[in-house]
PDB file of N, CA and C in Angstrom:
ATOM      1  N   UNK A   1       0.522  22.964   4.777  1.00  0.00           N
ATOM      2  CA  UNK A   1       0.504  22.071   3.646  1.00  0.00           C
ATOM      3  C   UNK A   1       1.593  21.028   3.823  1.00  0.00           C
ATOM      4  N   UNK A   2       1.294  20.148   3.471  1.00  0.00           N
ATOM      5  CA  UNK A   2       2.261  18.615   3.438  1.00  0.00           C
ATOM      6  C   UNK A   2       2.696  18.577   2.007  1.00  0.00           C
ATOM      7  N   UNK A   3       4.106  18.433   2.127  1.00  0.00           N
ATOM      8  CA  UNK A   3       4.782  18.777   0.571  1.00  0.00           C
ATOM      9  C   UNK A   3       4.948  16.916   0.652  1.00  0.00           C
ATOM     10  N   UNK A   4       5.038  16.459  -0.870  1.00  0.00           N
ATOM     11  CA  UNK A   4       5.541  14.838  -0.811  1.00  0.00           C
ATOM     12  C   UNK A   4       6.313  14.149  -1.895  1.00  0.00           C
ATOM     13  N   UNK A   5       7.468  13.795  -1.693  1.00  0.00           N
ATOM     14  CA  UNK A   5       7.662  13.236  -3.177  1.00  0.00           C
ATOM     15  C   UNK A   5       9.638  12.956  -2.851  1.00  0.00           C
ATOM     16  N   UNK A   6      10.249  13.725  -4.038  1.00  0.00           N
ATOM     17  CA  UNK A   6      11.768  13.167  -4.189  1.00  0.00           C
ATOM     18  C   UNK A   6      12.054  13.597  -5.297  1.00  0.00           C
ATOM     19  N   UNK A   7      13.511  14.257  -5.582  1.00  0.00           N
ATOM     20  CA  UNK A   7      14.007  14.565  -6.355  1.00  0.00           C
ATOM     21  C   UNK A   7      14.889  14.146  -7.450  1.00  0.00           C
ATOM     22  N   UNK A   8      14.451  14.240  -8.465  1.00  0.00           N
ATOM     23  CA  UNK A   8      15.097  13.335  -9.520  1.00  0.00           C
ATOM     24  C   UNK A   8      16.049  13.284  -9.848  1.00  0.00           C
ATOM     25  N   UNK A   9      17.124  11.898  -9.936  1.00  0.00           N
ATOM     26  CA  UNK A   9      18.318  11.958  -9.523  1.00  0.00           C
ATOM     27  C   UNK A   9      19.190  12.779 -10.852  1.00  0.00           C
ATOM     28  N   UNK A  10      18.803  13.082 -11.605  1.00  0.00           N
ATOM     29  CA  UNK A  10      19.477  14.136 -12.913  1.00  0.00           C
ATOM     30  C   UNK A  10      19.368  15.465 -12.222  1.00  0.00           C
ATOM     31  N   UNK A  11      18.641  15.649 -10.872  1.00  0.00           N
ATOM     32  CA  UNK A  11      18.545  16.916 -10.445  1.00  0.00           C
ATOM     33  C   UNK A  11      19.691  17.266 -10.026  1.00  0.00           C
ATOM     34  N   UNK A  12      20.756  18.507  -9.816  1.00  0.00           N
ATOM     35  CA  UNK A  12      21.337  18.324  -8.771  1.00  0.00           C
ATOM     36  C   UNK A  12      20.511  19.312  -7.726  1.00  0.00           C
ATOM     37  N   UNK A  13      21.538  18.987  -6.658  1.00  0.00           N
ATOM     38  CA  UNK A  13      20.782  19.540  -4.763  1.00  0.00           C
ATOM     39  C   UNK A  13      20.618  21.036  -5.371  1.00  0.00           C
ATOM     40  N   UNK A  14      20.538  22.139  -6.458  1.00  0.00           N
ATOM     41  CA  UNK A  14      20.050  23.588  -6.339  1.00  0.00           C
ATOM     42  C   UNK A  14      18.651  23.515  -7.286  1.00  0.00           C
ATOM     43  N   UNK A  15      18.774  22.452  -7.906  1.00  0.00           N
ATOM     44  CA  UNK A  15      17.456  22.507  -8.608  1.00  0.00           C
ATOM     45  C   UNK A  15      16.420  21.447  -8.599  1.00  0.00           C
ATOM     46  N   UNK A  16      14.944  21.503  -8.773  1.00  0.00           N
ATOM     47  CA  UNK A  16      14.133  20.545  -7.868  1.00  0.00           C
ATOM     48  C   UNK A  16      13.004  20.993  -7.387  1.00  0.00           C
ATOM     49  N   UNK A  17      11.912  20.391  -7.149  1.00  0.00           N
ATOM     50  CA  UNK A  17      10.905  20.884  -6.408  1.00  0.00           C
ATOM     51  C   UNK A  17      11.066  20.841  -4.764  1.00  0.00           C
ATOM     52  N   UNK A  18      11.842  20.135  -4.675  1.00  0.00           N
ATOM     53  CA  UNK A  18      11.758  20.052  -2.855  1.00  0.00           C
ATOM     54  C   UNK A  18      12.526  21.412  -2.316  1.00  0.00           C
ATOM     55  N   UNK A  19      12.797  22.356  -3.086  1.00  0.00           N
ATOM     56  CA  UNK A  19      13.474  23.964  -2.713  1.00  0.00           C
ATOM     57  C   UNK A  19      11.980  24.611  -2.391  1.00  0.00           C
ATOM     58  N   UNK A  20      10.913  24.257  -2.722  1.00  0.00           N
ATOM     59  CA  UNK A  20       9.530  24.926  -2.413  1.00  0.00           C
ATOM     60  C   UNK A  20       9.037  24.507  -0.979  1.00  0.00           C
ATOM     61  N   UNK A  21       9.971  23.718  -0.673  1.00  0.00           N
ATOM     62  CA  UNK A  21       9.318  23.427   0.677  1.00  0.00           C
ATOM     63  C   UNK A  21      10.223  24.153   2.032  1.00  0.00           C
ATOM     64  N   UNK A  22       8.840  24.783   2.848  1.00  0.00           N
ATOM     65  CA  UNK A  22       9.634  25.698   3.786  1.00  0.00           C
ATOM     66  C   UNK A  22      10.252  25.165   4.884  1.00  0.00           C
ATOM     67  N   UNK A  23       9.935  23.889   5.185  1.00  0.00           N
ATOM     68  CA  UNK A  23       9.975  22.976   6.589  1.00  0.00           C
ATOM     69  C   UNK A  23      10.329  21.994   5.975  1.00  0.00           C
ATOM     70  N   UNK A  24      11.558  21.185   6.483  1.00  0.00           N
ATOM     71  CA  UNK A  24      11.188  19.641   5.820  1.00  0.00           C
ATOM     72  C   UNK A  24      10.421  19.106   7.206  1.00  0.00           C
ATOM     73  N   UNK A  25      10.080  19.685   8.060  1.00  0.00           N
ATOM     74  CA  UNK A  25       8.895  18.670   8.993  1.00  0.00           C
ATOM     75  C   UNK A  25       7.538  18.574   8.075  1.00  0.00           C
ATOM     76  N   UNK A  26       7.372  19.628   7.222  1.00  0.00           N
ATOM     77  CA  UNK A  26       6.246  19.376   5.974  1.00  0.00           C
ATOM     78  C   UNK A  26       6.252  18.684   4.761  1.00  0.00           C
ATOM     79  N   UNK A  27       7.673  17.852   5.218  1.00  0.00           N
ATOM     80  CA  UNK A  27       7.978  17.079   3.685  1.00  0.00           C
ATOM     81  C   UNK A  27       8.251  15.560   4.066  1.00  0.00           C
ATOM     82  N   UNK A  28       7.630  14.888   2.943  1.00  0.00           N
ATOM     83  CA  UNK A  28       7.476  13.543   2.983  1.00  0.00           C
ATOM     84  C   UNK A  28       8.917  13.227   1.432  1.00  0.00           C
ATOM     85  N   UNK A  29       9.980  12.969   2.438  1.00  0.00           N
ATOM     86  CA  UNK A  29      11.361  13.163   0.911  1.00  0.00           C
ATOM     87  C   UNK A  29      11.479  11.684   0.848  1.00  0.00           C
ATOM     88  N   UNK A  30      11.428  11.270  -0.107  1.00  0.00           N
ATOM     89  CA  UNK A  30      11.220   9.810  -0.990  1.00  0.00           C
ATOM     90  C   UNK A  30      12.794   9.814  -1.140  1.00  0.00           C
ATOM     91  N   UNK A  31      13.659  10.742  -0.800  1.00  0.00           N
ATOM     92  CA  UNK A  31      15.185  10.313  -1.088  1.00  0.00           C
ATOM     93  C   UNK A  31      15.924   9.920   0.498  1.00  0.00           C
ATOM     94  N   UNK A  32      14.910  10.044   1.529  1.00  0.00           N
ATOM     95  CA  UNK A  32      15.319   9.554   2.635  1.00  0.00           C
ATOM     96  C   UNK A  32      14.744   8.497   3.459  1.00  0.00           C
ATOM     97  N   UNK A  33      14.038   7.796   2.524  1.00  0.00           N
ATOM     98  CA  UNK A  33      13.442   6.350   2.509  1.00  0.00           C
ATOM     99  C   UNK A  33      14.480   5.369   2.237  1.00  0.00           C
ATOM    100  N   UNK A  34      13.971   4.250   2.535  1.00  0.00           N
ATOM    101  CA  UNK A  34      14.781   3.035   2.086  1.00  0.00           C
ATOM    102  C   UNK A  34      14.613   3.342   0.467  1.00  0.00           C
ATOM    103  N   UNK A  35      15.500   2.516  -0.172  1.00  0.00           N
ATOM    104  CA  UNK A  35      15.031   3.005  -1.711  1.00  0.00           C
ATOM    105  C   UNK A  35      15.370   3.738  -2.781  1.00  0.00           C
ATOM    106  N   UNK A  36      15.536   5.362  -1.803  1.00  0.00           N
ATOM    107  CA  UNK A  36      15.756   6.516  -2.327  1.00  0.00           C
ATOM    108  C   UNK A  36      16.247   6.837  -3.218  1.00  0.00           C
ATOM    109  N   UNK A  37      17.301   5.896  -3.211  1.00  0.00           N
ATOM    110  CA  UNK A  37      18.610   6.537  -4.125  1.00  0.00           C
ATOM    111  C   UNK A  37      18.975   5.381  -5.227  1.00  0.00           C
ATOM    112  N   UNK A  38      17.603   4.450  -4.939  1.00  0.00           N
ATOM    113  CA  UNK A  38      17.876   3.102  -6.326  1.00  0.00           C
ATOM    114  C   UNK A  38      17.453   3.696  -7.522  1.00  0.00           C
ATOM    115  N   UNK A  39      17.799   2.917  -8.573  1.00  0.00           N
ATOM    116  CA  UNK A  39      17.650   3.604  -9.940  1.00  0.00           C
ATOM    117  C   UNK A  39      16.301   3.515 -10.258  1.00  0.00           C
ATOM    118  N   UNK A  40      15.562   4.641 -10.891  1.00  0.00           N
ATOM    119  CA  UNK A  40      13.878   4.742 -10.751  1.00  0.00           C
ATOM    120  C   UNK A  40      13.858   3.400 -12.299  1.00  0.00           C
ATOM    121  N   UNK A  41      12.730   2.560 -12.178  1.00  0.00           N
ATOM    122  CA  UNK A  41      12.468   1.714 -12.468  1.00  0.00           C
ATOM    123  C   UNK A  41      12.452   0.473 -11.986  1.00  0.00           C
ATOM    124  N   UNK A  42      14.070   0.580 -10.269  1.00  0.00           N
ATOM    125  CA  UNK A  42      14.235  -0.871 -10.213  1.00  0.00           C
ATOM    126  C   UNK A  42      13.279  -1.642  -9.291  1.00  0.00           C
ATOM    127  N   UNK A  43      13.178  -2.477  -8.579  1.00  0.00           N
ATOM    128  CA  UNK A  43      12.166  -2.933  -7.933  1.00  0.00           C
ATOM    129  C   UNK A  43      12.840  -1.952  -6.215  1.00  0.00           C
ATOM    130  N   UNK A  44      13.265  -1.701  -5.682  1.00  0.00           N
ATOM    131  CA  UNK A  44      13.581  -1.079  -4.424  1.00  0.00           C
ATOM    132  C   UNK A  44      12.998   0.093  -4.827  1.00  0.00           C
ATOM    133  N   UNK A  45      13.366   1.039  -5.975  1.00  0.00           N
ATOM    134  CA  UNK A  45      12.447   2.368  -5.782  1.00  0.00           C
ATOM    135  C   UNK A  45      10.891   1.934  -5.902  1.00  0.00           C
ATOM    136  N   UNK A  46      10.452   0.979  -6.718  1.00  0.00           N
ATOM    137  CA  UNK A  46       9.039   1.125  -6.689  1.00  0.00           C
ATOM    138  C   UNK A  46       8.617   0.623  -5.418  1.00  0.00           C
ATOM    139  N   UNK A  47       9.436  -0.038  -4.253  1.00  0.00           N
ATOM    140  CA  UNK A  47       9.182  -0.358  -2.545  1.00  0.00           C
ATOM    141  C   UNK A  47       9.236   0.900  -2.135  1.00  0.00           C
ATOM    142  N   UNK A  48      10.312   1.851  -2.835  1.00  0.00           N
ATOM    143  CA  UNK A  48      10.513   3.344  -2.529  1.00  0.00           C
ATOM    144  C   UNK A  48       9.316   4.576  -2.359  1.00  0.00           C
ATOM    145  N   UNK A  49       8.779   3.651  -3.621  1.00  0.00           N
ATOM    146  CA  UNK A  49       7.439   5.055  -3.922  1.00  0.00           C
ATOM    147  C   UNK A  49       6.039   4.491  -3.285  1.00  0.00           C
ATOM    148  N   UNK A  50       5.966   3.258  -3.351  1.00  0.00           N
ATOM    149  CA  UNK A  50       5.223   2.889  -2.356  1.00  0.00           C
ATOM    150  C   UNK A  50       5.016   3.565  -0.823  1.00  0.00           C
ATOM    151  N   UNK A  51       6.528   3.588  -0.408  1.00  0.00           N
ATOM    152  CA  UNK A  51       6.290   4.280   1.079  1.00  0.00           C
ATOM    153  C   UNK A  51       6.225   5.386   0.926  1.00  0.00           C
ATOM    154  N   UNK A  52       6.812   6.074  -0.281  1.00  0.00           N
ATOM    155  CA  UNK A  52       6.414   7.719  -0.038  1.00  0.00           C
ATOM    156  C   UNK A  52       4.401   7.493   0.374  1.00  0.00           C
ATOM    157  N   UNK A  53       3.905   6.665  -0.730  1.00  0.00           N
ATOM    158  CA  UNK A  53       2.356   7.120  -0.662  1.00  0.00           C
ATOM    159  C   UNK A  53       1.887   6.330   0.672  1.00  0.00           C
ATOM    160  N   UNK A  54       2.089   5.540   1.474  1.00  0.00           N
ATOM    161  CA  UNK A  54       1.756   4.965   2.599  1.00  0.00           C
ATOM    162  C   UNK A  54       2.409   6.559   3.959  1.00  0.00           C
ATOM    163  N   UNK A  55       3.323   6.580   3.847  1.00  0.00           N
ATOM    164  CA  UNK A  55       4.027   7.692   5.281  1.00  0.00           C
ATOM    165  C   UNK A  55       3.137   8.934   4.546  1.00  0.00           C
ATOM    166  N   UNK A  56       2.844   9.414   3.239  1.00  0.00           N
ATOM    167  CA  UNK A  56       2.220  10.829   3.196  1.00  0.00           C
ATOM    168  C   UNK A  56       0.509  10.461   3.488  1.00  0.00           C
ATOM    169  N   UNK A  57       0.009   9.431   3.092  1.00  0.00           N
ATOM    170  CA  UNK A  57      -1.555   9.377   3.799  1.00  0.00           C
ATOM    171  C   UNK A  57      -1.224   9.594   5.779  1.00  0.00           C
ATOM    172  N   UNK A  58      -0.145   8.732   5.772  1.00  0.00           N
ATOM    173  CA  UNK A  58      -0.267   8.704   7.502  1.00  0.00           C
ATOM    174  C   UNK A  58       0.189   9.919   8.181  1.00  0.00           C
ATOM    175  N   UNK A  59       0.991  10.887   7.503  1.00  0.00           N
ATOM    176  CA  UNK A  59       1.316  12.121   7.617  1.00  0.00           C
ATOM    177  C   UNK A  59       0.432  13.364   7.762  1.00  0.00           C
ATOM    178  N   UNK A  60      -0.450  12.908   6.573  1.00  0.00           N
ATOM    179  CA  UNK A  60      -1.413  14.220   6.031  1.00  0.00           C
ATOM    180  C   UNK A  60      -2.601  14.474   6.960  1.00  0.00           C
ATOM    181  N   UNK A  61      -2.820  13.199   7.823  1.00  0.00           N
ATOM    182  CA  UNK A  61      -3.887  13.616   8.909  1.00  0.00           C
ATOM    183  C   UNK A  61      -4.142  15.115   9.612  1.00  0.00           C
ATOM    184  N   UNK A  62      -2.877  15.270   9.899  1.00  0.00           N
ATOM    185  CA  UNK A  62      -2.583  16.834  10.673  1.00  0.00           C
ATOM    186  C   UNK A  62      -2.912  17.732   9.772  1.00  0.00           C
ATOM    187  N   UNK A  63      -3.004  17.562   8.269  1.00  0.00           N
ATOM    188  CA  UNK A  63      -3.113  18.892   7.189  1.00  0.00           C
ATOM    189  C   UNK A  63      -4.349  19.055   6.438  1.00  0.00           C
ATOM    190  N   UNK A  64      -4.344  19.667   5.815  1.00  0.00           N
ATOM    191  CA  UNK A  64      -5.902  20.553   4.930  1.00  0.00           C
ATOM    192  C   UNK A  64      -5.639  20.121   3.886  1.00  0.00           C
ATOM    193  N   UNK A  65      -4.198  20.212   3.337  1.00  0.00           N
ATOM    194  CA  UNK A  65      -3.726  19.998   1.930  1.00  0.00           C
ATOM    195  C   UNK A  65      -2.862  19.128   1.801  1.00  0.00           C
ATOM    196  N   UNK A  66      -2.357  18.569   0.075  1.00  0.00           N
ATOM    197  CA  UNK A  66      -1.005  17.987   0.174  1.00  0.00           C
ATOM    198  C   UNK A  66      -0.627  18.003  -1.154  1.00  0.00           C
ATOM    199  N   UNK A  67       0.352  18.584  -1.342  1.00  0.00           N
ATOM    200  CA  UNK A  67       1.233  18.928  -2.790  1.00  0.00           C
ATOM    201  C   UNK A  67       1.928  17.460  -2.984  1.00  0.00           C
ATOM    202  N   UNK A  68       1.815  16.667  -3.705  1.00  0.00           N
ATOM    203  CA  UNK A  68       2.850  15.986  -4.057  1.00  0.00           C
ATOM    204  C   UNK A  68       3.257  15.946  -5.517  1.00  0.00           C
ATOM    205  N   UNK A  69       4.988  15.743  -5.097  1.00  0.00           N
ATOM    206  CA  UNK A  69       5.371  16.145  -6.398  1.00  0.00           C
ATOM    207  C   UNK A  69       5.450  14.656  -7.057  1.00  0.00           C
ATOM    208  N   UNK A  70       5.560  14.787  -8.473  1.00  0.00           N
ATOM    209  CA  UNK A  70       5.792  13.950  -9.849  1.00  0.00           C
ATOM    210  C   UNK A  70       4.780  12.429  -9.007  1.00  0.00           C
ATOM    211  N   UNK A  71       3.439  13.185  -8.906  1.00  0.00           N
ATOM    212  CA  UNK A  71       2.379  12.041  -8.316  1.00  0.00           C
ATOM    213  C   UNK A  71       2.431  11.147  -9.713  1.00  0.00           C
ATOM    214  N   UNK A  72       2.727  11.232 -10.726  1.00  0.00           N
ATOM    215  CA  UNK A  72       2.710  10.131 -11.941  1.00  0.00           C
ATOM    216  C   UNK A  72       3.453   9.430 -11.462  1.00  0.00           C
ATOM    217  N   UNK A  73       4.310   9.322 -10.726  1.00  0.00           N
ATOM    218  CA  UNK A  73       5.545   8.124 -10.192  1.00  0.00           C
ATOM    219  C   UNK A  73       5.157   7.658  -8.889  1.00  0.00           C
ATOM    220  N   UNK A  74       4.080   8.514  -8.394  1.00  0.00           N
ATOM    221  CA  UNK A  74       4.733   8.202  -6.922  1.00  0.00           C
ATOM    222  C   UNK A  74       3.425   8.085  -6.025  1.00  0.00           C
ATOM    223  N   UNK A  75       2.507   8.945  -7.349  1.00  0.00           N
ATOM    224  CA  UNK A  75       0.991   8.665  -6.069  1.00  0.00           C
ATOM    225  C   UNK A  75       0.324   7.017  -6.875  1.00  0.00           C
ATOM    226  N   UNK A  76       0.718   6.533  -6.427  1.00  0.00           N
ATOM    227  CA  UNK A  76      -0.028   4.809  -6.836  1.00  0.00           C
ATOM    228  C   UNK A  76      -1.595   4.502  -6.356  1.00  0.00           C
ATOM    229  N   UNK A  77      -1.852   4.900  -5.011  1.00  0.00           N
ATOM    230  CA  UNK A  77      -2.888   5.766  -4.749  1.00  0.00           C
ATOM    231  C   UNK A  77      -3.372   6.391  -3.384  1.00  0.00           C
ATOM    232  N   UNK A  78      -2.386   7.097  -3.018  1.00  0.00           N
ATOM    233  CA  UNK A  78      -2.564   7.943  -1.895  1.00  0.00           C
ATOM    234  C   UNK A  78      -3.812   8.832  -2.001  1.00  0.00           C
ATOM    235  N   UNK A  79      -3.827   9.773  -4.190  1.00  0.00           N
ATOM    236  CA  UNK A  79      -4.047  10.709  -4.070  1.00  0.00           C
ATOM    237  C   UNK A  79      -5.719  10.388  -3.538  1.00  0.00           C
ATOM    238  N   UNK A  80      -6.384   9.207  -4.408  1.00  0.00           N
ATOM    239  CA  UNK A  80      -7.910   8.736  -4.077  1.00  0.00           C
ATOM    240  C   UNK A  80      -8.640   9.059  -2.510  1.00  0.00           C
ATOM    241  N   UNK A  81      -7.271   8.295  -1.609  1.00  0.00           N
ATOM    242  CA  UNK A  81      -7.812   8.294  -0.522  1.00  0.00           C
ATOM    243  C   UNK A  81      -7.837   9.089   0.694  1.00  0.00           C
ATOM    244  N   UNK A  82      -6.327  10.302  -0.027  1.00  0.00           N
ATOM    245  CA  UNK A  82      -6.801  11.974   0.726  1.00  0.00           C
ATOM    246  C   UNK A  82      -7.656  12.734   0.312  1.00  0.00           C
ATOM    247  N   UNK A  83      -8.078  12.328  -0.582  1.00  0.00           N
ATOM    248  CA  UNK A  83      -9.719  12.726  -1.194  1.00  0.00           C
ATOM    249  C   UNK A  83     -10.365  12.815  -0.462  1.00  0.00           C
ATOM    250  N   UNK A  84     -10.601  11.051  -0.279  1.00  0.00           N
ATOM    251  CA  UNK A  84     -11.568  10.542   0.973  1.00  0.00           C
ATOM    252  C   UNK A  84     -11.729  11.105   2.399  1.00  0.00           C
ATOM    253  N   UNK A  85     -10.441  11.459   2.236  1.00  0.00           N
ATOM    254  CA  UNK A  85     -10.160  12.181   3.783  1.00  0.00           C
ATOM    255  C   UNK A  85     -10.716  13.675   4.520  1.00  0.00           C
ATOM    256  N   UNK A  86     -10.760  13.551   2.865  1.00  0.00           N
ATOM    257  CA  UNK A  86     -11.436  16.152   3.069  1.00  0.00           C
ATOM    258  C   UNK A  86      -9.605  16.531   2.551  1.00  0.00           C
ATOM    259  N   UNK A  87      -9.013  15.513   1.837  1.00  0.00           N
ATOM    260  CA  UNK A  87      -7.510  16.737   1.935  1.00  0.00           C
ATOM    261  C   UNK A  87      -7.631  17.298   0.337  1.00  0.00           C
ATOM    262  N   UNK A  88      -7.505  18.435   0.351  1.00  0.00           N
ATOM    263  CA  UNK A  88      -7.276  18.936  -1.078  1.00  0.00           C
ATOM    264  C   UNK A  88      -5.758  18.743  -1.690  1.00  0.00           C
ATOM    265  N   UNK A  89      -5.802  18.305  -2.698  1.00  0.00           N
ATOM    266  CA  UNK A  89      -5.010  17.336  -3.422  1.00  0.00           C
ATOM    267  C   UNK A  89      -4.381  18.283  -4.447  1.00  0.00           C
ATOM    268  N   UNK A  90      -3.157  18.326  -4.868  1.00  0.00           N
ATOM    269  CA  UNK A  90      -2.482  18.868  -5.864  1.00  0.00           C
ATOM    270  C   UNK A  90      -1.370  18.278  -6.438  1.00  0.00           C
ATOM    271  N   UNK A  91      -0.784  18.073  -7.716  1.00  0.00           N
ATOM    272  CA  UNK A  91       0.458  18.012  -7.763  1.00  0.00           C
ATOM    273  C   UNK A  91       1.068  18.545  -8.452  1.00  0.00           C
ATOM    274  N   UNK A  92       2.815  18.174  -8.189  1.00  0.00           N
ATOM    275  CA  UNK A  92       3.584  19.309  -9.370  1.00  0.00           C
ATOM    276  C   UNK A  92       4.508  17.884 -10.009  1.00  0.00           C
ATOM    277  N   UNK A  93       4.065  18.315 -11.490  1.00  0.00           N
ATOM    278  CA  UNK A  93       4.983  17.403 -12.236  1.00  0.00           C
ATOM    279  C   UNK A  93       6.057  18.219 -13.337  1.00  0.00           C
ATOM    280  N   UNK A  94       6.532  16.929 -14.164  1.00  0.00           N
ATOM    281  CA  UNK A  94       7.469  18.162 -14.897  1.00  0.00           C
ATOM    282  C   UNK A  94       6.696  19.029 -16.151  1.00  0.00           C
ATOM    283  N   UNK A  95       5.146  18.811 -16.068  1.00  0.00           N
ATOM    284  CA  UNK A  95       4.159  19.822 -16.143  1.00  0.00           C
ATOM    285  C   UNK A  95       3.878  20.613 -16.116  1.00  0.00           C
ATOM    286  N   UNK A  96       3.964  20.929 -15.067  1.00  0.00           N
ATOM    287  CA  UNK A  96       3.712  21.725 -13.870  1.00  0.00           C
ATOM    288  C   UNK A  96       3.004  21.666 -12.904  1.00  0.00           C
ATOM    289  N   UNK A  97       1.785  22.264 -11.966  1.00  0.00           N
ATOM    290  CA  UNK A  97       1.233  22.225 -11.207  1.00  0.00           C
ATOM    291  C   UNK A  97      -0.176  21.538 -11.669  1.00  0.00           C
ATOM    292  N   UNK A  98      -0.323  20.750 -11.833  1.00  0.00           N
ATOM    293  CA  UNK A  98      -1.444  20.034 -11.741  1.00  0.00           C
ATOM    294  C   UNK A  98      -2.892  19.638 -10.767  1.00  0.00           C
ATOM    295  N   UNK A  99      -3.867  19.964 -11.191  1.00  0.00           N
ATOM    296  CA  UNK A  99      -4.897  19.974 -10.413  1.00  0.00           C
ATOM    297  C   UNK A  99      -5.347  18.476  -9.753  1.00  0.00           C
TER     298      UNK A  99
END
């Protein structure tokens, strides 16, 4: 599975969804993008979340699946076109796990 997304900067580093991921070679981290660490709203994170959803379509080729987290921010529209692809699609928001 291809984990995808970034942790919200009120998080600190013990709490978060990116602790679910077993590999970061399976993770697409939106906090190690250009961007990452701009304040969510400004125009660099939304260049930010953009590339999360451009590097996780180009990523996900190799996978079956792809979890991405807080896709309300971040899938703009990756999730449509791993659809397209055969990838089964999930996300986790502050929801929870979303279908």
């Amino acid at each position: 599975m291809l984990y995808s997304g970034f942790r919200w900067d009120h998080h600190d580093e013990v709490s978060g969804y990116h602790h679910v991921v077993a590999s970061s070679a399976d993770y697409v981290d939106g906090g190690a993008l250009w961007g990452g660490h701009s304040p969510i709203g400004s125009r660099s994170r939304r260049v930010n979340f953009l590339l999360i959803d451009v590097l996780t379509i180009m990523r996900s080729l190799r996978y079956r699946s792809v979890l991405l987290f807080y896709p309300e921010q971040t899938g703009y529209f990756s999730a449509p076109i791993l659809r397209m692809l055969g990838k089964q699609v999930r996300g986790a928001s502050g929801r929870g796990l979303l279908a």
